[in-house]
N, C-alpha and C. Protein backbone atom coordinates (compact mmCIF):
# COMPACT_ATOMS: atom_id res chain seq x y z
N UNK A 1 0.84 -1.18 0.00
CA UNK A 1 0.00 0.00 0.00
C UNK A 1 0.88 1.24 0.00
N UNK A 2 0.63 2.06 -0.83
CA UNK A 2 1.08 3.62 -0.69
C UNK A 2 0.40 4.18 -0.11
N UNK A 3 0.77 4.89 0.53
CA UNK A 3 0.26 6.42 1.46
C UNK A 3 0.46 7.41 1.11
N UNK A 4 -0.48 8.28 0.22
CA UNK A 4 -0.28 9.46 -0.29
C UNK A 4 -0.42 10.75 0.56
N UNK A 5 -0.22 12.04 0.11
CA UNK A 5 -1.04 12.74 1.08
C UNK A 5 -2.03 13.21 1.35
N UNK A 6 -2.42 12.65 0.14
CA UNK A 6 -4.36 12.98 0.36
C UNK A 6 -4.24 12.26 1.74
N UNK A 7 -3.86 10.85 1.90
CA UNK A 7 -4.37 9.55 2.77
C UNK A 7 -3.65 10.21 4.04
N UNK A 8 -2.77 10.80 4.70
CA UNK A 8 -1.85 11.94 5.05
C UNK A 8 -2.71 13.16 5.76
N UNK A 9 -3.41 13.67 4.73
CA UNK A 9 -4.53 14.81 5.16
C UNK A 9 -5.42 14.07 6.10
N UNK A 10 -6.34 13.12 5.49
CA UNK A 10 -7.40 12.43 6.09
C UNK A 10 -7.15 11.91 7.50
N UNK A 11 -5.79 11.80 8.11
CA UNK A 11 -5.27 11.25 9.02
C UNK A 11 -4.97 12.16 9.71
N UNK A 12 -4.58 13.55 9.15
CA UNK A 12 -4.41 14.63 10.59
C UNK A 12 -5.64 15.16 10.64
N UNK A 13 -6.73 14.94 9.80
CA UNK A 13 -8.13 15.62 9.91
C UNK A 13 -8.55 14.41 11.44
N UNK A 14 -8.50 13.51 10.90
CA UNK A 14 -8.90 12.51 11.96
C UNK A 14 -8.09 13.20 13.45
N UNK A 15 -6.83 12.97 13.27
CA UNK A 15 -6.27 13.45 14.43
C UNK A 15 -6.72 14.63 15.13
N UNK A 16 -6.62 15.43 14.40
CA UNK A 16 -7.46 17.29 14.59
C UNK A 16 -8.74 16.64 15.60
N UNK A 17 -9.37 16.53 14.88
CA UNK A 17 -10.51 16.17 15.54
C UNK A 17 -10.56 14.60 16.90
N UNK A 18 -9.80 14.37 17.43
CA UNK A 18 -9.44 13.52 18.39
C UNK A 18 -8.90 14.28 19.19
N UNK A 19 -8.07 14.99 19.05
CA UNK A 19 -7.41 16.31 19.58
C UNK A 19 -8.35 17.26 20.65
N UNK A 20 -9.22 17.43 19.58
CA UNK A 20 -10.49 18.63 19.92
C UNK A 20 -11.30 17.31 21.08
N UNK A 21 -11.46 16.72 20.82
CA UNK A 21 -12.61 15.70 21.52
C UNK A 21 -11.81 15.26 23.04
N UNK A 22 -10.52 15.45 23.32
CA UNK A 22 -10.12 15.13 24.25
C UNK A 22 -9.77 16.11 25.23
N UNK A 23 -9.72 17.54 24.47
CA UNK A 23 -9.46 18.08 24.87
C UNK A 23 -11.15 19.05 25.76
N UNK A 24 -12.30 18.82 25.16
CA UNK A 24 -13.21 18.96 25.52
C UNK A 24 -13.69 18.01 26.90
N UNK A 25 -13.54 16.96 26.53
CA UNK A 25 -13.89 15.43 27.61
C UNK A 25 -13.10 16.35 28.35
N UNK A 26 -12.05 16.54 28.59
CA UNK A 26 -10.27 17.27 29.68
C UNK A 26 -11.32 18.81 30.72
N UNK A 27 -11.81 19.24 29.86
CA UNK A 27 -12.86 20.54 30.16
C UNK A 27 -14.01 19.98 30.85
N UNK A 28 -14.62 18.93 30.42
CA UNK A 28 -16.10 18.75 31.48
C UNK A 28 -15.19 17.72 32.55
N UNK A 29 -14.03 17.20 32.70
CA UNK A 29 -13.84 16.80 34.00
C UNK A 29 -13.08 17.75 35.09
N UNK A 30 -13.00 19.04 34.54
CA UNK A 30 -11.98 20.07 35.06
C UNK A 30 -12.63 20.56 36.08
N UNK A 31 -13.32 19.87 37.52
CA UNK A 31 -13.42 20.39 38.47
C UNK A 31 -13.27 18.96 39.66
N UNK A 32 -13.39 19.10 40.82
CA UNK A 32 -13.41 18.93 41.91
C UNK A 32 -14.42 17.85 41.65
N UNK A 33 -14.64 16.39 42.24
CA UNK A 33 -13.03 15.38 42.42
C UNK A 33 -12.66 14.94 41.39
N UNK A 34 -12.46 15.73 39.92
CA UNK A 34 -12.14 14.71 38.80
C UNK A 34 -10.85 15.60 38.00
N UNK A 35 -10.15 16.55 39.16
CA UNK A 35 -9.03 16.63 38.12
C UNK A 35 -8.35 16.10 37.62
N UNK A 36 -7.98 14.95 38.33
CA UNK A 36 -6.34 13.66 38.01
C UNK A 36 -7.25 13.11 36.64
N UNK A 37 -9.02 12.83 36.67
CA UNK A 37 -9.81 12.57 34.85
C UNK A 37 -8.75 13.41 33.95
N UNK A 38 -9.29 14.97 34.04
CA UNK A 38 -8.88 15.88 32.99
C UNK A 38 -7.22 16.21 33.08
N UNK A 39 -6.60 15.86 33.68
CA UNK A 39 -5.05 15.77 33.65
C UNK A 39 -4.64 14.99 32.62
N UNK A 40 -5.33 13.51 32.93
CA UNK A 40 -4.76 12.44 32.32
C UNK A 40 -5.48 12.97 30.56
N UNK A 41 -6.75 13.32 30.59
CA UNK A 41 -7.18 13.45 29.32
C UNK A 41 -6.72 14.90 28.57
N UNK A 42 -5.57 15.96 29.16
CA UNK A 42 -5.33 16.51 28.33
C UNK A 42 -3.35 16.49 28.48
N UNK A 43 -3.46 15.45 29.36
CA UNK A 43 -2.05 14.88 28.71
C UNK A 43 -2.22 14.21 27.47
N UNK A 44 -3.21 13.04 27.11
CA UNK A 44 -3.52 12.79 25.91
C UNK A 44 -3.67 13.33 24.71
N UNK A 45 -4.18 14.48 25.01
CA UNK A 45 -4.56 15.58 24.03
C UNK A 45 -2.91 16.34 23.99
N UNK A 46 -2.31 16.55 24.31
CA UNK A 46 -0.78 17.23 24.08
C UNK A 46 -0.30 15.77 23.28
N UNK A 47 -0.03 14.27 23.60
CA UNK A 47 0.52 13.82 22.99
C UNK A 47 -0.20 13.52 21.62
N UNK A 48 -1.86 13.33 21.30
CA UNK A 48 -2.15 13.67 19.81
C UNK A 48 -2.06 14.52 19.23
N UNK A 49 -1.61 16.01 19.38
CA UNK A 49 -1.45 17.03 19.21
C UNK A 49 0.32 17.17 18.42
N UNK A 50 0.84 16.07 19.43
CA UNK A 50 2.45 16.11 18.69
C UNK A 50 2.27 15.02 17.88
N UNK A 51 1.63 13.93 17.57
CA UNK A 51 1.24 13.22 16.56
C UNK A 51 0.97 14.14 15.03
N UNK A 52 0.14 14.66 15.44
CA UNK A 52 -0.28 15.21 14.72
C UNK A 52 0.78 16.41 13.87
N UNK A 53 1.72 17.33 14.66
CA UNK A 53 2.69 17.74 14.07
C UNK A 53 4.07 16.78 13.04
N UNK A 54 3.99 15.64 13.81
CA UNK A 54 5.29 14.56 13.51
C UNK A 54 4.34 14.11 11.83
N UNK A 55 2.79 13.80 11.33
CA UNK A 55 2.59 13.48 10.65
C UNK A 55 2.44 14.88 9.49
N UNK A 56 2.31 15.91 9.95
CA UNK A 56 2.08 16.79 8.97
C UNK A 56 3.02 16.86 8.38
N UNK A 57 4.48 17.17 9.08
CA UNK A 57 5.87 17.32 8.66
C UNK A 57 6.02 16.17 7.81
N UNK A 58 5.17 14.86 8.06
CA UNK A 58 5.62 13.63 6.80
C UNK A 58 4.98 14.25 5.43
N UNK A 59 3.75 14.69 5.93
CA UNK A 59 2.60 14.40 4.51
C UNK A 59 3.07 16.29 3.54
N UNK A 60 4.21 16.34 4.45
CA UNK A 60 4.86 18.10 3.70
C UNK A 60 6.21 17.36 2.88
N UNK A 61 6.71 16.13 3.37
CA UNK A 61 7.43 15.93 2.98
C UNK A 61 7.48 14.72 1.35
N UNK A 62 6.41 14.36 1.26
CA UNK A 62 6.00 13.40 0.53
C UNK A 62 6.02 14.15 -0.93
């Protein structure tokens, strides 16, 4: 299989939007007793977020 960057785009669109969704979930647990929830869920959201940079830099490079 080749991976173009159309297939490239479609994959940081996906990401983008996983990004956004975790980072929202991170916001409705952001109070009292569920910070260590929204910690853990926008540590997640920082590491799809650098996913997401590491793949753009591929699909720029293709």
């Amino acid at each position: 299989m080749t991976t173009s960057a159309a297939e490239l785009g479609s994959i940081i669109t996906q990401l983008t939007e996983l990004a956004d969704r975790l980072g929202q979930a991170g916001d409705d647990f952001n109070e009292a007793p569920t910070e260590d929830v929204a910690t853990a869920l926008y540590e997640a959201e920082r590491a799809i977020r650098t996913a997401l940079r590491a793949t753009d830099r591929a699909r720029n490079n293709v």
